[in-house]
Protein backbone atom coordinates (compact mmCIF):
# COMPACT_ATOMS: atom_id res chain seq x y z
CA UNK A 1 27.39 24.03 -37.50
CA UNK A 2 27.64 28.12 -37.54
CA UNK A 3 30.42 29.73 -39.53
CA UNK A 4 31.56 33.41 -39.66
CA UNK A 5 30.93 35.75 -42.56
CA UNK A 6 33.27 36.56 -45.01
CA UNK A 7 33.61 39.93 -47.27
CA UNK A 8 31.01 38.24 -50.31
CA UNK A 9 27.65 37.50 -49.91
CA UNK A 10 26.42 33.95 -49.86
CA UNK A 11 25.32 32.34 -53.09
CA UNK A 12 21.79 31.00 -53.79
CA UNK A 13 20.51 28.28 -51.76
CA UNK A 14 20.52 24.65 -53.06
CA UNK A 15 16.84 23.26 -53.22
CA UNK A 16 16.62 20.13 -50.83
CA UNK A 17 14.05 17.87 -51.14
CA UNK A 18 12.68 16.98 -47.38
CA UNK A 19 14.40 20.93 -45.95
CA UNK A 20 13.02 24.23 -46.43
CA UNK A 21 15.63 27.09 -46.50
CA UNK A 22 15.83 29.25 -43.20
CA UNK A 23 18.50 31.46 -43.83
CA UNK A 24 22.62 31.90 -44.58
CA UNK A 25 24.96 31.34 -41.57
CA UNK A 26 28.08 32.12 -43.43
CA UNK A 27 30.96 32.25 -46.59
CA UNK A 28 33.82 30.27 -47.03
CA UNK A 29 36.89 30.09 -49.60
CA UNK A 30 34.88 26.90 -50.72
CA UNK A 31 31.99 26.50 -49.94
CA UNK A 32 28.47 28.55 -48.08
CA UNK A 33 26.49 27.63 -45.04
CA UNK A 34 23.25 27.57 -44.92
CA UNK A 35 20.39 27.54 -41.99
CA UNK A 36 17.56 24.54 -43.06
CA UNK A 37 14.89 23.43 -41.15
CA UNK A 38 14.49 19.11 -41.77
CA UNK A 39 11.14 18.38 -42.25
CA UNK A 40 11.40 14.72 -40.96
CA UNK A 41 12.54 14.48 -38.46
CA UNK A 42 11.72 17.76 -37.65
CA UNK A 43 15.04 19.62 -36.24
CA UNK A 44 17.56 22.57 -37.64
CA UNK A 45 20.36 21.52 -39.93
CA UNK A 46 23.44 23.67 -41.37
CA UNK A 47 24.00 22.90 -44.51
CA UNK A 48 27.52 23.41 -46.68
CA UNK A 49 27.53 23.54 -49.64
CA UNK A 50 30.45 24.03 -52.37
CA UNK A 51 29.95 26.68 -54.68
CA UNK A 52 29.92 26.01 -57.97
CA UNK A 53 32.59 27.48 -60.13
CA UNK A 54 34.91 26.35 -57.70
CA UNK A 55 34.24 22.55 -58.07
CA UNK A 56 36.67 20.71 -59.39
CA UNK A 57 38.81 16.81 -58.54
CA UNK A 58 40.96 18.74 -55.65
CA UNK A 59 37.83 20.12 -54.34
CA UNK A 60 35.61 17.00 -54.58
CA UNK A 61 38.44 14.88 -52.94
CA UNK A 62 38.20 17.10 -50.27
CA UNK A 63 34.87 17.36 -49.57
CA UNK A 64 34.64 13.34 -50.12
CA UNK A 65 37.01 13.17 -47.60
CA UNK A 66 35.25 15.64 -44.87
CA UNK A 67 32.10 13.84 -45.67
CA UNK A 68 33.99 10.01 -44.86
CA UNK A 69 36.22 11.31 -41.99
CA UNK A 70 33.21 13.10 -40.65
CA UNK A 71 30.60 9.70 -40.90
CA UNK A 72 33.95 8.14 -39.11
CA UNK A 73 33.88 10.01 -36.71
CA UNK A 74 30.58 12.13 -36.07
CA UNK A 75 29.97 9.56 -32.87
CA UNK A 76 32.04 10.39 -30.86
CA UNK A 77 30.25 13.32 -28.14
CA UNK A 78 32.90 15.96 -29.00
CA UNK A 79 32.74 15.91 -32.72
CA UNK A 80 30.34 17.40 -34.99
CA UNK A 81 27.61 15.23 -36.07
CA UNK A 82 26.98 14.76 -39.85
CA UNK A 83 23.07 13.84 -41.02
CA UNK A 84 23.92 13.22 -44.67
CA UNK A 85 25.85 13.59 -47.78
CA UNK A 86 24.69 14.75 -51.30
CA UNK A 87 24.72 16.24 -54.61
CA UNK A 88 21.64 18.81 -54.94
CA UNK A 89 19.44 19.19 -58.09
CA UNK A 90 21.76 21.85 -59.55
CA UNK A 91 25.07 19.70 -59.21
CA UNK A 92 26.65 21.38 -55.95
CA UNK A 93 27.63 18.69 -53.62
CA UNK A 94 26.50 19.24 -50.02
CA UNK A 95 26.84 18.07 -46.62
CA UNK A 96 23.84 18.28 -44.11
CA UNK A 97 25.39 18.49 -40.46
CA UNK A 98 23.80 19.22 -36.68
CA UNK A 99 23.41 22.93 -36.40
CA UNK A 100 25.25 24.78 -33.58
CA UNK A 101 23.93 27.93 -32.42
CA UNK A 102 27.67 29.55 -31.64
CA UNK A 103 30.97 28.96 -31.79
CA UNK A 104 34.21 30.57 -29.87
CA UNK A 105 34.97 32.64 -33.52
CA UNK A 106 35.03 35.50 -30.97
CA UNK A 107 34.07 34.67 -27.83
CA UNK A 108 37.60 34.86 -26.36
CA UNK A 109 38.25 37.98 -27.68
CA UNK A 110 35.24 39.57 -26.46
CA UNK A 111 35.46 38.63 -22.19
CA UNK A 112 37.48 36.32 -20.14
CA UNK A 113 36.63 32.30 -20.46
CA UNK A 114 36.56 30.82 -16.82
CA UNK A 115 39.44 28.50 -16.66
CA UNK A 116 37.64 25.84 -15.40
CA UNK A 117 35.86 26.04 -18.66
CA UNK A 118 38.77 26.06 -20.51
CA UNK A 119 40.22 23.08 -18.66
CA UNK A 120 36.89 21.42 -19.80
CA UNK A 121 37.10 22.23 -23.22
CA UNK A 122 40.99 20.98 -23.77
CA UNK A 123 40.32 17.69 -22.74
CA UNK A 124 36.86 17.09 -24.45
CA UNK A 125 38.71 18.38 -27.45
CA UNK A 126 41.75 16.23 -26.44
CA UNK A 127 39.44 12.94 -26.42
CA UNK A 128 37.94 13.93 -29.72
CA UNK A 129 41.52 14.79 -31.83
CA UNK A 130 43.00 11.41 -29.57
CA UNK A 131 40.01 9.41 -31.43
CA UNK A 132 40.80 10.64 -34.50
CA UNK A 133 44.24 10.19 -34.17
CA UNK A 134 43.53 6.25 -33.43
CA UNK A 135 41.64 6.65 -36.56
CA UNK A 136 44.41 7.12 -38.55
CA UNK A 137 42.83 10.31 -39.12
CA UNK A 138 44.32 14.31 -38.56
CA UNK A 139 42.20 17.18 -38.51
CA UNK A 140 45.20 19.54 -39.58
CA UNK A 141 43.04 22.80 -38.68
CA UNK A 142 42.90 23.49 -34.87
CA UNK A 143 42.17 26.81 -33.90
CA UNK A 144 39.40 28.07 -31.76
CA UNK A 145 36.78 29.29 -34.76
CA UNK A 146 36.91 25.61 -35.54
CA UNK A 147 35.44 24.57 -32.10
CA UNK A 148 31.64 25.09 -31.94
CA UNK A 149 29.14 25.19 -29.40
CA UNK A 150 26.34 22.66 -29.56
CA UNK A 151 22.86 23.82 -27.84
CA UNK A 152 23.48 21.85 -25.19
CA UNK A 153 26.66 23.90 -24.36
CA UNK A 154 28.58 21.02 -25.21
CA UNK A 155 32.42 22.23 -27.38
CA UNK A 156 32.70 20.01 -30.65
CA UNK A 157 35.38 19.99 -33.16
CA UNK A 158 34.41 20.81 -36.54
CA UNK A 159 35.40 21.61 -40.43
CA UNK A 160 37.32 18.61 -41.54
CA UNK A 161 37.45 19.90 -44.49
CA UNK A 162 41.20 19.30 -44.93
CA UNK A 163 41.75 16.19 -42.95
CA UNK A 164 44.38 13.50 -44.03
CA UNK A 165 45.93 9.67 -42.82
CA UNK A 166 48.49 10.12 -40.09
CA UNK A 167 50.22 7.48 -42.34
CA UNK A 168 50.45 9.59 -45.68
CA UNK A 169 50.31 7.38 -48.57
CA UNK A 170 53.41 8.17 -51.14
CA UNK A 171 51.46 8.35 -54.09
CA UNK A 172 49.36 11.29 -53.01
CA UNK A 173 50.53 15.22 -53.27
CA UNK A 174 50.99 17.02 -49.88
CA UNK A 175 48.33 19.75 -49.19
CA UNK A 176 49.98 22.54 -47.44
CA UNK A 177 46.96 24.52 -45.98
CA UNK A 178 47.50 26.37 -42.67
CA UNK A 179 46.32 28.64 -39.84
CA UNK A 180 49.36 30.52 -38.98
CA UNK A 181 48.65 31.65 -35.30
CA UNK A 182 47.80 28.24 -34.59
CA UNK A 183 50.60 26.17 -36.74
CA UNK A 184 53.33 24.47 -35.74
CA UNK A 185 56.56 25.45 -36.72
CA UNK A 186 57.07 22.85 -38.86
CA UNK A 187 54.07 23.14 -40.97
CA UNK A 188 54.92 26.84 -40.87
CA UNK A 189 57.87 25.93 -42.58
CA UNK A 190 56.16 23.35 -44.81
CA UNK A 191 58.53 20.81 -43.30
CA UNK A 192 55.66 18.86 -43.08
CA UNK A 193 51.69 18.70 -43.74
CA UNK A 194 50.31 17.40 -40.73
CA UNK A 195 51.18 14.43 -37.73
CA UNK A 196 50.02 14.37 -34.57
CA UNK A 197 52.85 16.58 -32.82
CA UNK A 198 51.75 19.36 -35.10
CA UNK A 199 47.83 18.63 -33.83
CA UNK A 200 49.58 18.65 -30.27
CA UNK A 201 51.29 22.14 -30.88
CA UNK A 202 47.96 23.34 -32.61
CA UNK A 203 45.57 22.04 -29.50
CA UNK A 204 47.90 23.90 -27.00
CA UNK A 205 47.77 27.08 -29.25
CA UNK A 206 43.84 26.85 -29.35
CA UNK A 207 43.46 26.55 -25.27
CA UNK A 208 46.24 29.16 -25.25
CA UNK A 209 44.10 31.60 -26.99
CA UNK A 210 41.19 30.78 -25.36
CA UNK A 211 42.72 31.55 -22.02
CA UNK A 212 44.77 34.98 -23.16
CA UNK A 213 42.32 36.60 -25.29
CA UNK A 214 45.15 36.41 -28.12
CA UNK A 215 47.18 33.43 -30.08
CA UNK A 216 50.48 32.45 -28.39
CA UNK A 217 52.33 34.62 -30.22
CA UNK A 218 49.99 37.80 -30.97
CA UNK A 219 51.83 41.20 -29.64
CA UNK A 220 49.80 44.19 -28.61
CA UNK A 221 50.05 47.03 -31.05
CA UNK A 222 48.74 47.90 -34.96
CA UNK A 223 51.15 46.25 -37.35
CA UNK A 224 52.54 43.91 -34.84
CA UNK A 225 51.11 40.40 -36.21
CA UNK A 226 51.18 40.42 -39.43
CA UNK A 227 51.70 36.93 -41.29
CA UNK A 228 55.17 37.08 -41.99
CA UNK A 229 55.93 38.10 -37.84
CA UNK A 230 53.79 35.68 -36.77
CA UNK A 231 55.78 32.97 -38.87
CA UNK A 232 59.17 34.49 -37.27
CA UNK A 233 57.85 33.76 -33.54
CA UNK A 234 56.26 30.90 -34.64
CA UNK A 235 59.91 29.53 -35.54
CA UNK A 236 61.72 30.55 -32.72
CA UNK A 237 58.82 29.88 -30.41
CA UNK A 238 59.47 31.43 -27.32
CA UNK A 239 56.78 31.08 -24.18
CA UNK A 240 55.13 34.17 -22.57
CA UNK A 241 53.33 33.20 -19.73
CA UNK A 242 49.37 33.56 -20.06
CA UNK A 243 49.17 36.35 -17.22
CA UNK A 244 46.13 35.40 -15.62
CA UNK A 245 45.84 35.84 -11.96
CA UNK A 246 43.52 32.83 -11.30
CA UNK A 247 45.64 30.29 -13.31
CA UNK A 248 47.87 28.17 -11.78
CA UNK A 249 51.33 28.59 -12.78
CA UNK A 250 51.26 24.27 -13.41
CA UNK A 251 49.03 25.16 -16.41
CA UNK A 252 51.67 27.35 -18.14
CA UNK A 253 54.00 24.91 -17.54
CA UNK A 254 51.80 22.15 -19.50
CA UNK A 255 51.10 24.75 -22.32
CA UNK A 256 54.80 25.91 -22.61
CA UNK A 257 55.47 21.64 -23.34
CA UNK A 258 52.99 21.90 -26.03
CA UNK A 259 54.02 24.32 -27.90
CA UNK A 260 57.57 23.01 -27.97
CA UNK A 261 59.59 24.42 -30.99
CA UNK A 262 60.87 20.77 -31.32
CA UNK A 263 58.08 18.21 -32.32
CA UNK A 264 59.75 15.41 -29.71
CA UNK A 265 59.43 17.49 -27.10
CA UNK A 266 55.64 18.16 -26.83
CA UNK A 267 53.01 15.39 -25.43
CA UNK A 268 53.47 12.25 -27.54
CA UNK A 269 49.42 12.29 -28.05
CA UNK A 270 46.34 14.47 -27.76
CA UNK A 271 45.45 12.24 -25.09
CA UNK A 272 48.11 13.02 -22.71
CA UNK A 273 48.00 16.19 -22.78
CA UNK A 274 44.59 16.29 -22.02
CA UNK A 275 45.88 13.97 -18.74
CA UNK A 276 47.86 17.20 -17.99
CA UNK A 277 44.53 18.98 -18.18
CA UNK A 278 43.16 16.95 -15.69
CA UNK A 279 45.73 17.01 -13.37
CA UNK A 280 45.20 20.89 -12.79
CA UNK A 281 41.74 20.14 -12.52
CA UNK A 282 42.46 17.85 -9.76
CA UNK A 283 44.82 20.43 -8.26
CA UNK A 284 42.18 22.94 -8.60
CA UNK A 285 39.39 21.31 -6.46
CA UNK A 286 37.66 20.91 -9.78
CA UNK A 287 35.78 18.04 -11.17
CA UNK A 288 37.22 15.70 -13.46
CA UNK A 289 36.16 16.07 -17.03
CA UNK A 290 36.46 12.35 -18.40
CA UNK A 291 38.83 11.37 -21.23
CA UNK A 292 36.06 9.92 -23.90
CA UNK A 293 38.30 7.69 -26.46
CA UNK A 294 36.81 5.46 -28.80
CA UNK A 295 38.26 1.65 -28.01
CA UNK A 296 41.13 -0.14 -29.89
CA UNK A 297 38.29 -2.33 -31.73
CA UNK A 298 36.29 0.21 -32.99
CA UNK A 299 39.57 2.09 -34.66
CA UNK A 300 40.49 -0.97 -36.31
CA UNK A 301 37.34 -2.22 -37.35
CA UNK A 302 36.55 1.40 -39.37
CA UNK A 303 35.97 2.10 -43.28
CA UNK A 304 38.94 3.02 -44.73
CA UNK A 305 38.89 6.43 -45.96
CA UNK A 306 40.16 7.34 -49.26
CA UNK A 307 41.65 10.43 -49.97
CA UNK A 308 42.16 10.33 -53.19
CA UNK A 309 38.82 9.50 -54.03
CA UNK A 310 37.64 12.77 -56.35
CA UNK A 311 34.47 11.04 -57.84
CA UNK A 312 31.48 13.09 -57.55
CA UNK A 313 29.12 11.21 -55.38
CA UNK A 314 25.39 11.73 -54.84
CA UNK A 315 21.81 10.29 -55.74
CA UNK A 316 22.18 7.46 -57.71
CA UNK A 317 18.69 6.60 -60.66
CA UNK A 318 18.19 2.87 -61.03
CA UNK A 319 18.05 2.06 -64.73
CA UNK A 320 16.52 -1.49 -64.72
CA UNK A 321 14.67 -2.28 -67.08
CA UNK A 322 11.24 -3.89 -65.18
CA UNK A 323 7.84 -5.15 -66.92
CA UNK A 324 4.76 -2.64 -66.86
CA UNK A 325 2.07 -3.76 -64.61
CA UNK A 326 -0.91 -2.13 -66.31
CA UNK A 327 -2.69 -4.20 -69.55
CA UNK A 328 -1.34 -3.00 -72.42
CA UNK A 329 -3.57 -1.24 -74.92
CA UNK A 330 -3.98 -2.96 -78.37
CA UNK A 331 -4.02 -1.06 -81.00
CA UNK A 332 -5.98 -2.15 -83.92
CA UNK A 333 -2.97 -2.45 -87.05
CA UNK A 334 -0.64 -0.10 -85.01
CA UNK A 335 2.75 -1.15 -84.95
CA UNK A 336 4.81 -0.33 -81.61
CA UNK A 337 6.69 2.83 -82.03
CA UNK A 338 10.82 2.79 -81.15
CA UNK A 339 10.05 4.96 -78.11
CA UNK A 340 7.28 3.00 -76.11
CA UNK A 341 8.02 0.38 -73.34
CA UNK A 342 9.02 -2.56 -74.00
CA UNK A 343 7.63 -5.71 -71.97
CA UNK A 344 10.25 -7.94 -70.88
CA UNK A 345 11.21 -11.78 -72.18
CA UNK A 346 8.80 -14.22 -70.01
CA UNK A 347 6.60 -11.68 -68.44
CA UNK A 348 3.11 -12.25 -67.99
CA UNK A 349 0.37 -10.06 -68.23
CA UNK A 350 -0.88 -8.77 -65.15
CA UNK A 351 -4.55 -9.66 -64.35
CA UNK A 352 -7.09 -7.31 -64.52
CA UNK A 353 -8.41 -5.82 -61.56
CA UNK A 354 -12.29 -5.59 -59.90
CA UNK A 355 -13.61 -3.25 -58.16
CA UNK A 356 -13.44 -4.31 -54.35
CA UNK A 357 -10.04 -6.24 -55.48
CA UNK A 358 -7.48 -5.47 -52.13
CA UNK A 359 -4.06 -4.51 -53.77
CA UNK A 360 -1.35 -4.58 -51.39
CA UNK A 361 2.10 -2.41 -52.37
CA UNK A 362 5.33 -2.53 -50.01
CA UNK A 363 8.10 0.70 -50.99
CA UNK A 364 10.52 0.45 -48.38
CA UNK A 365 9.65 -1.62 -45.87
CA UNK A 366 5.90 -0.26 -45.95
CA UNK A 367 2.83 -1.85 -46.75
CA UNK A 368 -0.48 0.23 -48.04
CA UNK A 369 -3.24 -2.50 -47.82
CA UNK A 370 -6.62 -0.96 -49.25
CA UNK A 371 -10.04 -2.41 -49.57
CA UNK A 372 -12.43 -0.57 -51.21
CA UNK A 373 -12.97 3.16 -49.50
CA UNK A 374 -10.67 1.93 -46.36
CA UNK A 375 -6.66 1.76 -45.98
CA UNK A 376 -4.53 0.27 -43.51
CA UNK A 377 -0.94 1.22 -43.53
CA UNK A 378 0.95 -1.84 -41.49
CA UNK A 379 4.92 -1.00 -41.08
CA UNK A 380 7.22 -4.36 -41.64
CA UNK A 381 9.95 -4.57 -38.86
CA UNK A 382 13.16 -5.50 -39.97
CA UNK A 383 12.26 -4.22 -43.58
CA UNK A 384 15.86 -2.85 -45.27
């Protein structure tokens, strides 16, 4: 995961047992990225973590939620991966989470994206949002600094840090939270907070910009987008054209359905229009990218993700009480003080050990046989 840089500076690093601290990749509103190298297996990580005067039940129901959605649906090839979930030593819940190298922040600003890249790009993204959406999940953030670049090359959607249910349950408060050049008009309005024609209107936006150098309805000229005029467009959402020479003219004509002022208008799913997407890759001479959508058993066999859950989550102590295994000491008319260990109702003493005496001792699935100067570590398949 790689994340711009905002106007602060990042705050300290969390200490992570099992990662040692590369460097920062980025500020958020919420939360900081950090560079970590994983020790085992050995591989880069980006690490998020919320900063700390800023945690409170909103925030930790949302990060819950990004961690769930994102353990949902991290398999799927156009997603961002998630490793793990935590809480470090100094409270600040974290998320550990593949690390891309770039992301298309800038890139489109910067030089012309090949279309057939672009083509590419919508419908891997299309598959991913479609699986989502089968999910019962939305992303509700679309927009092209949310689309990273694994170091494969490979385009995966990230930041779900403000997913919800396509069904929205009745008891929970509406989040409003929006990317204006790449909003619908509808959640522009705060008609709504999210459904899947908004996700439609925001996909077209992204592969839009991505094609134009500029949002859909960006103007050349200082003062010409500010937030409030890009919210007037945004409402009366009238096409321009792209202008690219090398673009088929079918391709504006898919992106102009898309980004439909009314919702009923646009695709009916993410899915078809990445179909559309295909089509002018077949019209083009180009290959087809395949649609990658998770099957109708694996969306209904998922965890249910709980939105409202705010609980904070992390490493959890075990506080059994278990019987010592080493003699215990007499003491010669000592009574046992309040704060020493007590030995458990039933519980033998354990014999006393020779010299030469193997002593075998299994932690997780591993045993560490020793016999006098020599040890044999044997692993235990199908230990849990």
């Amino acid at each position: 995961m790689t994340h711009g840089v905002s106007s602060r500076l990042p705050s300290t690093p969390p200490g992570l047992s099992g990662f040692t601290y590369v460097r920062p990749l980025g500020a958020g509103g919420f939360a900081d990225v950090f560079l970590f190298e994983q020790n085992l297996p050995r591989r880069p990580v980006a690490v998020k973590v919320l900063l700390e005067d800023l945690v409170d039940e909103n925030v930790l129901r949302m990060f819950n939620a990004e961690a769930d959605v994102m353990a949902r649906l991290s398999a799927h090839p156009s997603i961002l991966t998630i490793h793990e979930a935590s809480v470090s030593a100094d409270g600040r819940p974290y998320l550990v989470m593949e690390y891309c190298p770039t992301s298309l922040t800038h890139r489109y600003r910067r030089e012309e994206i090949p279309v057939a890249e672009v083509l590419q790009l919508g419908v891997k993204i299309g598959s991913a949002l479609e699986t989502a959406h089968r999910a019962g999940l939305l992303h509700r953030d679309i927009k092209p600094s949310n689309i990273l670049v694994t170091a494969f090359g490979s385009p995966v959607l990230s930041d779900f840090g403000i997913a919800a249910a396509v069904e929205g349950r009745p008891d929970t408060e509406e989040v409003f939270a929006m990317s204006v050049p790449w909003s619908a008009p509808e959640i522009v309005d705060e008609r709504i907070s999210g459904s899947i024609a908004a996700e439609v209107w925001s996909l077209g936006a992204t592969v839009y910009s991505l094609l134009a150098g500029r949002s859909p309805f960006e103007r050349p000229g200082r003062g010409q987008n500010t937030r409030e005029q890009l919210k007037a467009r945004i409402r009366k959402a009238v096409y321009t054209p792209v202008g690219r020479a090398d673009m088929p003219p079918e391709l504006d004509a898919v992106l102009a359905r898309a980004l439909s002022r009314d919702p009923a208008a646009r695709h009916p799913s993410a899915a078809a229009f990445a179909h559309d997407l295909q089509m002018i890759q077949h019209r083009m001479g180009l290959p087809h990218t395949p649609l990658e959508v998770a099957v109708d058993e694996w969306a209904s066999a998922g965890a249910h993700v709980d939105f409202a859950d705010d609980r904070p989550r992390g490493p959890v102590r075990p506080t059994v009480a278990h019987a010592s295994a080493r003699p215990e000491r007499r003491r010669a008319a000592s009574p046992r003080r309040p704060d020493e260990g007590t030995v458990l109702a039933g519980a033998e003493p354990a014999p006393r050990m020779r010299r030469g005496t193997v002593v075998a001792l299994a932690i997780g699935g591993i045993v560490l046989a020793g016999a006098g100067a020599g040890v044999t570590f044997l692993l235990l398949g199908g230990a849990g």
